[in-house]
Protein backbone atom coordinates (compact mmCIF):
# COMPACT_ATOMS: atom_id res chain seq x y z
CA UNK A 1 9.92 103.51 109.56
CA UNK A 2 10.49 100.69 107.26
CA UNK A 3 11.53 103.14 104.13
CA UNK A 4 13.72 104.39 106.55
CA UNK A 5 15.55 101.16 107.60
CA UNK A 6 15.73 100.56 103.83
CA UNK A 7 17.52 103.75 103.10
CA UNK A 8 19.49 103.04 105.92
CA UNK A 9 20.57 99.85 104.48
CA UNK A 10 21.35 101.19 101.21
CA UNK A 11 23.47 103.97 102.56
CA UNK A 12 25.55 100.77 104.60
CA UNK A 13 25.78 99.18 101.18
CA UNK A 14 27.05 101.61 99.53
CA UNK A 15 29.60 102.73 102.12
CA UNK A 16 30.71 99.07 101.84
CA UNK A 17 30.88 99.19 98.27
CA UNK A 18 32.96 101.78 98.44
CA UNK A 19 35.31 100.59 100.80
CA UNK A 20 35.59 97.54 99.10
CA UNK A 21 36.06 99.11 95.51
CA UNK A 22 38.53 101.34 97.50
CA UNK A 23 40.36 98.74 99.00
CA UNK A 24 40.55 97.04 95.65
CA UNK A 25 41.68 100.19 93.85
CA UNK A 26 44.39 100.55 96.65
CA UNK A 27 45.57 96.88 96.80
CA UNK A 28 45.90 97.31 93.36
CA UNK A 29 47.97 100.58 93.21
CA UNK A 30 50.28 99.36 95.87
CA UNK A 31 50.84 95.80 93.51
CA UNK A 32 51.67 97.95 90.44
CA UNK A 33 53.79 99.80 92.44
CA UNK A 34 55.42 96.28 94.00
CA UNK A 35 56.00 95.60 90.74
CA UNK A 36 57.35 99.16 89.22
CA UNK A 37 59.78 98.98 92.16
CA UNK A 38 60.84 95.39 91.58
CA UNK A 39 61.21 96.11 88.18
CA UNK A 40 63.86 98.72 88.57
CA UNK A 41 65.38 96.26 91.19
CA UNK A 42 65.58 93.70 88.43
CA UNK A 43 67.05 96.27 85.87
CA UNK A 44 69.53 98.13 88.45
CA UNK A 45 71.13 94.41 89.04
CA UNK A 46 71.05 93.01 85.54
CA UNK A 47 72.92 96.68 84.56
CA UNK A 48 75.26 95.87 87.78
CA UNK A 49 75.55 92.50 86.16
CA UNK A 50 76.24 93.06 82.82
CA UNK A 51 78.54 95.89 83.73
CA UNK A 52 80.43 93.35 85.95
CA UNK A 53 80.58 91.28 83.03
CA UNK A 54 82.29 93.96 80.93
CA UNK A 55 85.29 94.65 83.86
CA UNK A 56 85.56 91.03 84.14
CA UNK A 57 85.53 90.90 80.43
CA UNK A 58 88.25 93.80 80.03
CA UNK A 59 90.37 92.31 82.91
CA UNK A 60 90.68 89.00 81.48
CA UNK A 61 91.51 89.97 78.48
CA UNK A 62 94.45 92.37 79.97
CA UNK A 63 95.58 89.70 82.31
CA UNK A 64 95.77 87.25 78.43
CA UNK A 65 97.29 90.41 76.87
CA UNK A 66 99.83 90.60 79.56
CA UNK A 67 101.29 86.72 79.48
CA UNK A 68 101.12 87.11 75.67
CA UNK A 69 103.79 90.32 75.97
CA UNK A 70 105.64 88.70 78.71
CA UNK A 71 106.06 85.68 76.73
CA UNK A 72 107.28 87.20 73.42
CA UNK A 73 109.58 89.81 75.65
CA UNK A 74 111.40 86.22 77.13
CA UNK A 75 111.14 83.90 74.40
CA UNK A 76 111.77 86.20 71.32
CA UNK A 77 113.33 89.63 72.86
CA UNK A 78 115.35 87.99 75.70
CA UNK A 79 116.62 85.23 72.93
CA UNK A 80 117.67 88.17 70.86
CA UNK A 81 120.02 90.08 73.84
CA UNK A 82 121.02 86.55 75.10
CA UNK A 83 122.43 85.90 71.37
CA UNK A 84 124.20 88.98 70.67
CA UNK A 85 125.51 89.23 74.24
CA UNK A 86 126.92 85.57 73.14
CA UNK A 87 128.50 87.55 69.79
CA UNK A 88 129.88 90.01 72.10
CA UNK A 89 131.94 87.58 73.69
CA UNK A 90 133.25 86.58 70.32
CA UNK A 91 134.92 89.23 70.26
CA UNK A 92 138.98 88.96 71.19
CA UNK A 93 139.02 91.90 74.12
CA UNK A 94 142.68 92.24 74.15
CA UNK A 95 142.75 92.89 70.25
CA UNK A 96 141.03 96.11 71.05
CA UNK A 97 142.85 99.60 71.51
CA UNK A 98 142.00 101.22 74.95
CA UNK A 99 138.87 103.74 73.14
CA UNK A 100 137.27 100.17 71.70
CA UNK A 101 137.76 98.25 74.84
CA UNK A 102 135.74 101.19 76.61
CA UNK A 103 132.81 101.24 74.65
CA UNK A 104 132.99 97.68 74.60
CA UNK A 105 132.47 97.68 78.15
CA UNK A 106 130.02 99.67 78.42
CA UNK A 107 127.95 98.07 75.53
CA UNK A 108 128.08 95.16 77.52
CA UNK A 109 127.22 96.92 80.73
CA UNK A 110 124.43 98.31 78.59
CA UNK A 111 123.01 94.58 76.86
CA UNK A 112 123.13 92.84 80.92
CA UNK A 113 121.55 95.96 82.06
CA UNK A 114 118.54 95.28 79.17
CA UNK A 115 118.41 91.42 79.52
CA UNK A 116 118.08 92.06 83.05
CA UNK A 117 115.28 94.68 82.69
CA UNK A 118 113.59 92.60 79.76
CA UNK A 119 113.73 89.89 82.29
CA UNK A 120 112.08 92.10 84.84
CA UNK A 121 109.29 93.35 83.16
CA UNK A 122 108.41 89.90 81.59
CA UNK A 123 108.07 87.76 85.23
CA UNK A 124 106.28 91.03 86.35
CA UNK A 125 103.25 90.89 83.87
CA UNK A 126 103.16 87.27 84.03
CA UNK A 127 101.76 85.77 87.04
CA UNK A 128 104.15 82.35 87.44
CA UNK A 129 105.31 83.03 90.51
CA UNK A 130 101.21 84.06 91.89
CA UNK A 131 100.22 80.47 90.50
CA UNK A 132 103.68 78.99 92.36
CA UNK A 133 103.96 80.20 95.44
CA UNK A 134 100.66 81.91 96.03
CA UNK A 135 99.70 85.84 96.63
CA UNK A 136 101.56 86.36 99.80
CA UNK A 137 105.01 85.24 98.43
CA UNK A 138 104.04 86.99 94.67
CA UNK A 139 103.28 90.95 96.95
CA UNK A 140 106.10 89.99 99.13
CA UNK A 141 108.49 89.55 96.03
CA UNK A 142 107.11 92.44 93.87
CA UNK A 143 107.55 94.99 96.70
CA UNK A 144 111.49 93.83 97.46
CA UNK A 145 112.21 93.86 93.66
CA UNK A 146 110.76 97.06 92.77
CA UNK A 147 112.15 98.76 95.75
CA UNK A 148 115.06 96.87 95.95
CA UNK A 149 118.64 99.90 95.60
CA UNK A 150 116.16 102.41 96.14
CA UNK A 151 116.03 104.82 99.23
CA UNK A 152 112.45 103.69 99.89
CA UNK A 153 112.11 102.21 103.09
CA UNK A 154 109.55 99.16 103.19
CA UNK A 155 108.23 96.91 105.68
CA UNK A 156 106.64 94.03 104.44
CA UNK A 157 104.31 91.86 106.90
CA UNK A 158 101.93 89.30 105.44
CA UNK A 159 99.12 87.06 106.80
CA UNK A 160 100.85 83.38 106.58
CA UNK A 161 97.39 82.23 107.02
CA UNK A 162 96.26 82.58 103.47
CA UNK A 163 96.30 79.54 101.28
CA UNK A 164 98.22 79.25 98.50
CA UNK A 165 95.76 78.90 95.26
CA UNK A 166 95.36 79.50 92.10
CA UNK A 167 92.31 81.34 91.29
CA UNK A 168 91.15 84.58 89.10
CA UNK A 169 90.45 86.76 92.18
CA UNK A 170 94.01 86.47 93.71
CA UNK A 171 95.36 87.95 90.26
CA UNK A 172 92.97 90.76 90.82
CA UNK A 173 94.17 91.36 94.00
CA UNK A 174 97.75 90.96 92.87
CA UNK A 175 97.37 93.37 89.83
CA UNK A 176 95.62 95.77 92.01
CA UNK A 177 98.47 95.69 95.07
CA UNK A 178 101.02 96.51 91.89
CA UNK A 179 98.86 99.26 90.75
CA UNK A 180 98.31 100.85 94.09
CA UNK A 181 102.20 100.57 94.83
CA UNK A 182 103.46 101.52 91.64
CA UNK A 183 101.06 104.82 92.12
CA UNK A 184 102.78 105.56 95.07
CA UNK A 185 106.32 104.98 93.63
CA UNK A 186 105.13 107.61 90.44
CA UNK A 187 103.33 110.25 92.31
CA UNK A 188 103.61 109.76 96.20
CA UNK A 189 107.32 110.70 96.62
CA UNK A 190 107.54 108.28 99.95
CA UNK A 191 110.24 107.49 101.78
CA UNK A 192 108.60 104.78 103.58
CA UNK A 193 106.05 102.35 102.32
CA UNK A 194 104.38 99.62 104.71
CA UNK A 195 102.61 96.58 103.40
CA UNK A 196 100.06 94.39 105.77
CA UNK A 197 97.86 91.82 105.46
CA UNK A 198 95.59 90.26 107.80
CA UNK A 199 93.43 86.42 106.69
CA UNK A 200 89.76 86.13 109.00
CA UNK A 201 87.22 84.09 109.02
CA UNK A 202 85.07 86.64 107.10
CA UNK A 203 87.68 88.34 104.61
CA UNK A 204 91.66 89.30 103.43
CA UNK A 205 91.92 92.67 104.46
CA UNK A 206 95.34 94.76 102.69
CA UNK A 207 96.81 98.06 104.02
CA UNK A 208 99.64 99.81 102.52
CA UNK A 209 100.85 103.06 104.54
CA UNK A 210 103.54 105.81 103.12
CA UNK A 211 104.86 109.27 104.15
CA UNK A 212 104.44 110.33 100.98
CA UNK A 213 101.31 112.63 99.22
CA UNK A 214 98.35 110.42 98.52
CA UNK A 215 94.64 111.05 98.70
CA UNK A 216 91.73 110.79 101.10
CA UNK A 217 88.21 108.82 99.75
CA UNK A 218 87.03 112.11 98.61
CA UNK A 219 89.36 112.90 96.44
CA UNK A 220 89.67 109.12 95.22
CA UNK A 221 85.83 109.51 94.38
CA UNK A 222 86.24 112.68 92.46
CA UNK A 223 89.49 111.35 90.64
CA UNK A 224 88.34 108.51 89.24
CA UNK A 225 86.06 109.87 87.32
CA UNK A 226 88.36 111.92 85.24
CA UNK A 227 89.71 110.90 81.79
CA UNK A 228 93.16 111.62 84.01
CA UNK A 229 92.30 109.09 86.52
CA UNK A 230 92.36 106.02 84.39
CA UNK A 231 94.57 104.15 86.79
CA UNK A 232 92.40 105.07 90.02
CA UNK A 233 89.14 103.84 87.79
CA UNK A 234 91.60 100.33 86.79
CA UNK A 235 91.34 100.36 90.59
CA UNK A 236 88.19 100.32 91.47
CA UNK A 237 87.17 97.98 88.44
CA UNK A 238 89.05 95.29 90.52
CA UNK A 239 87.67 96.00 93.81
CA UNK A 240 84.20 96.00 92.47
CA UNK A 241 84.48 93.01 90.25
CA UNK A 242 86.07 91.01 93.64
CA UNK A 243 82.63 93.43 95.70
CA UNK A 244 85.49 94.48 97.66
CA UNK A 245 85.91 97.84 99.40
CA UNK A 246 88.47 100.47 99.20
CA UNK A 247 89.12 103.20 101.75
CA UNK A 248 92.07 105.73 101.13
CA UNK A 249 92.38 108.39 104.22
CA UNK A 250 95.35 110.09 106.17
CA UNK A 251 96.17 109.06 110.15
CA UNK A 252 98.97 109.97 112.14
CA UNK A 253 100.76 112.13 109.03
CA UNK A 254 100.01 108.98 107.06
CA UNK A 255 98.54 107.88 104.03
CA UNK A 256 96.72 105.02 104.38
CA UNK A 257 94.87 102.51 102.10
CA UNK A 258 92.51 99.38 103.39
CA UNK A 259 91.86 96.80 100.76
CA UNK A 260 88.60 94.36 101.92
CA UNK A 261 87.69 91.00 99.84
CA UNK A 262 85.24 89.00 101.40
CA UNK A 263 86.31 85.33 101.95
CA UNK A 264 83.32 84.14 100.31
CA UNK A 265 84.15 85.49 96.97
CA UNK A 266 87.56 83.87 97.31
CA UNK A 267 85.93 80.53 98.90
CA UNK A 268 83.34 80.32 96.38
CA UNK A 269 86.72 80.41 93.09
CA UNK A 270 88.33 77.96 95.23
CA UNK A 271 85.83 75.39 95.60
């Protein structure tokens, strides 16, 4: 009786050996694989992170690319037109038979017409008027110039909520409303383009609607990954570097394009 309440006891001993070298062998697969998991959490957001750091990288140095061009096209470029159109008003118009005066006309048709569009393109890469009057008044203006004599159609209506300041992710958002609209202008064929903004608590949400062709999220995901679709990839550089969203679909025999920042990526630049 006694050799059997020994064995007894040894069989309990070992059954709690066991458990416990079980429970230890589980408790420490489960930590290793805590840790495997946490690793590739660590590396998945230092790739996110140093990828980041490459579009912010690239756009920064477009956006310092873009003021250098603009400022040699109106300092050295515009100085140039400016000074011969100065030279063409040397000249003594009525000393000119009829054939001269014509082509004198239209050379100077031609030199206001390139001063003007040298003057264009330089206050659209520079961002003077973003830093000025803030990115309401800077979309507002680019959409009326660039449509401005054409037969597109536009209505323009803009949060007047949003503060004016001067900080990285409004040129972001600026730079990516111009590439969005200009997109439409090259390969939409609209008639009508609409342009709204709306300023929450929470975020600045954009929507530009046209009647022209345009894409729905599927095709925007498939796009941008083509060598072809370097402008749609430019796009959603900027929406990821602002962790934005982008949402292109069709309603009502319209295109239509939602643009989300959340405010506390544009609070946090402010302050």
């Amino acid at each position: 009786m006694r050799g059997d309440n020994t064995i007894s006891v040894l069989i309990i001993v070992g059954i709690i050996t066991m458990l416990i070298l079980f429970t230890s062998f589980l408790y420490a697969f489960l930590q290793n694989r805590k840790r495997k998991i946490q690793h590739r959490k660590n590396l998945k957001l230092l790739k996110e992170a140093q990828q980041n750091q490459l579009v912010e990288a690239a756009i920064k140095s477009e956006e310092t690319e873009r003021h250098r061009i603009a400022e040699e096209l109106h300092d050295e470029v515009g100085a140039i037109l400016s000074a011969s159109k100065l030279h063409f008003q040397g000249i003594k118009f009525a000393n000119l038979d009829e054939r001269s005066q014509q082509l004198y006309r239209k050379g100077e048709e031609l030199l206001d017409e390139a001063i003007h569009k040298v003057r264009g393109i330089s206050h659209n890469l520079h961002s003077n008027i973003l830093k000025e009057f803030g990115l309401t008044e800077a979309i507002r203006h680019f959409i009326s110039k660039i449509t401005n004599g054409t037969i597109i159609e536009t209505v323009v209506e803009l949060d007047s909520s949003y503060p004016v300041q001067s900080c990285e992710s409004d040129i972001s958002i600026y730079r990516l409303m111009q590439e969005l609209v200009n997109n439409i202008l090259k390969h939409a064929g609209a008639t009508r383009v609409e342009v709204y903004s709306k300023f929450t608590n929470n975020e600045l949400m954009l929507v530009i609607l046209h009647n022209g062709k345009g894409l729905v999220q599927e095709e925007f995901e498939k796009l941008r990954y083509n060598k072809e679709g370097l402008g749609l990839k430019n796009i959603q550089n900027r929406v990821t570097l602002l962790k934005g969203k982008i949402n292109f679909s069709r309603e009502d025999g319209k295109f239509k394009i939602i643009v989300i920042v959340p405010q506390k990526i544009l609070l946090n630049e402010k302050n």
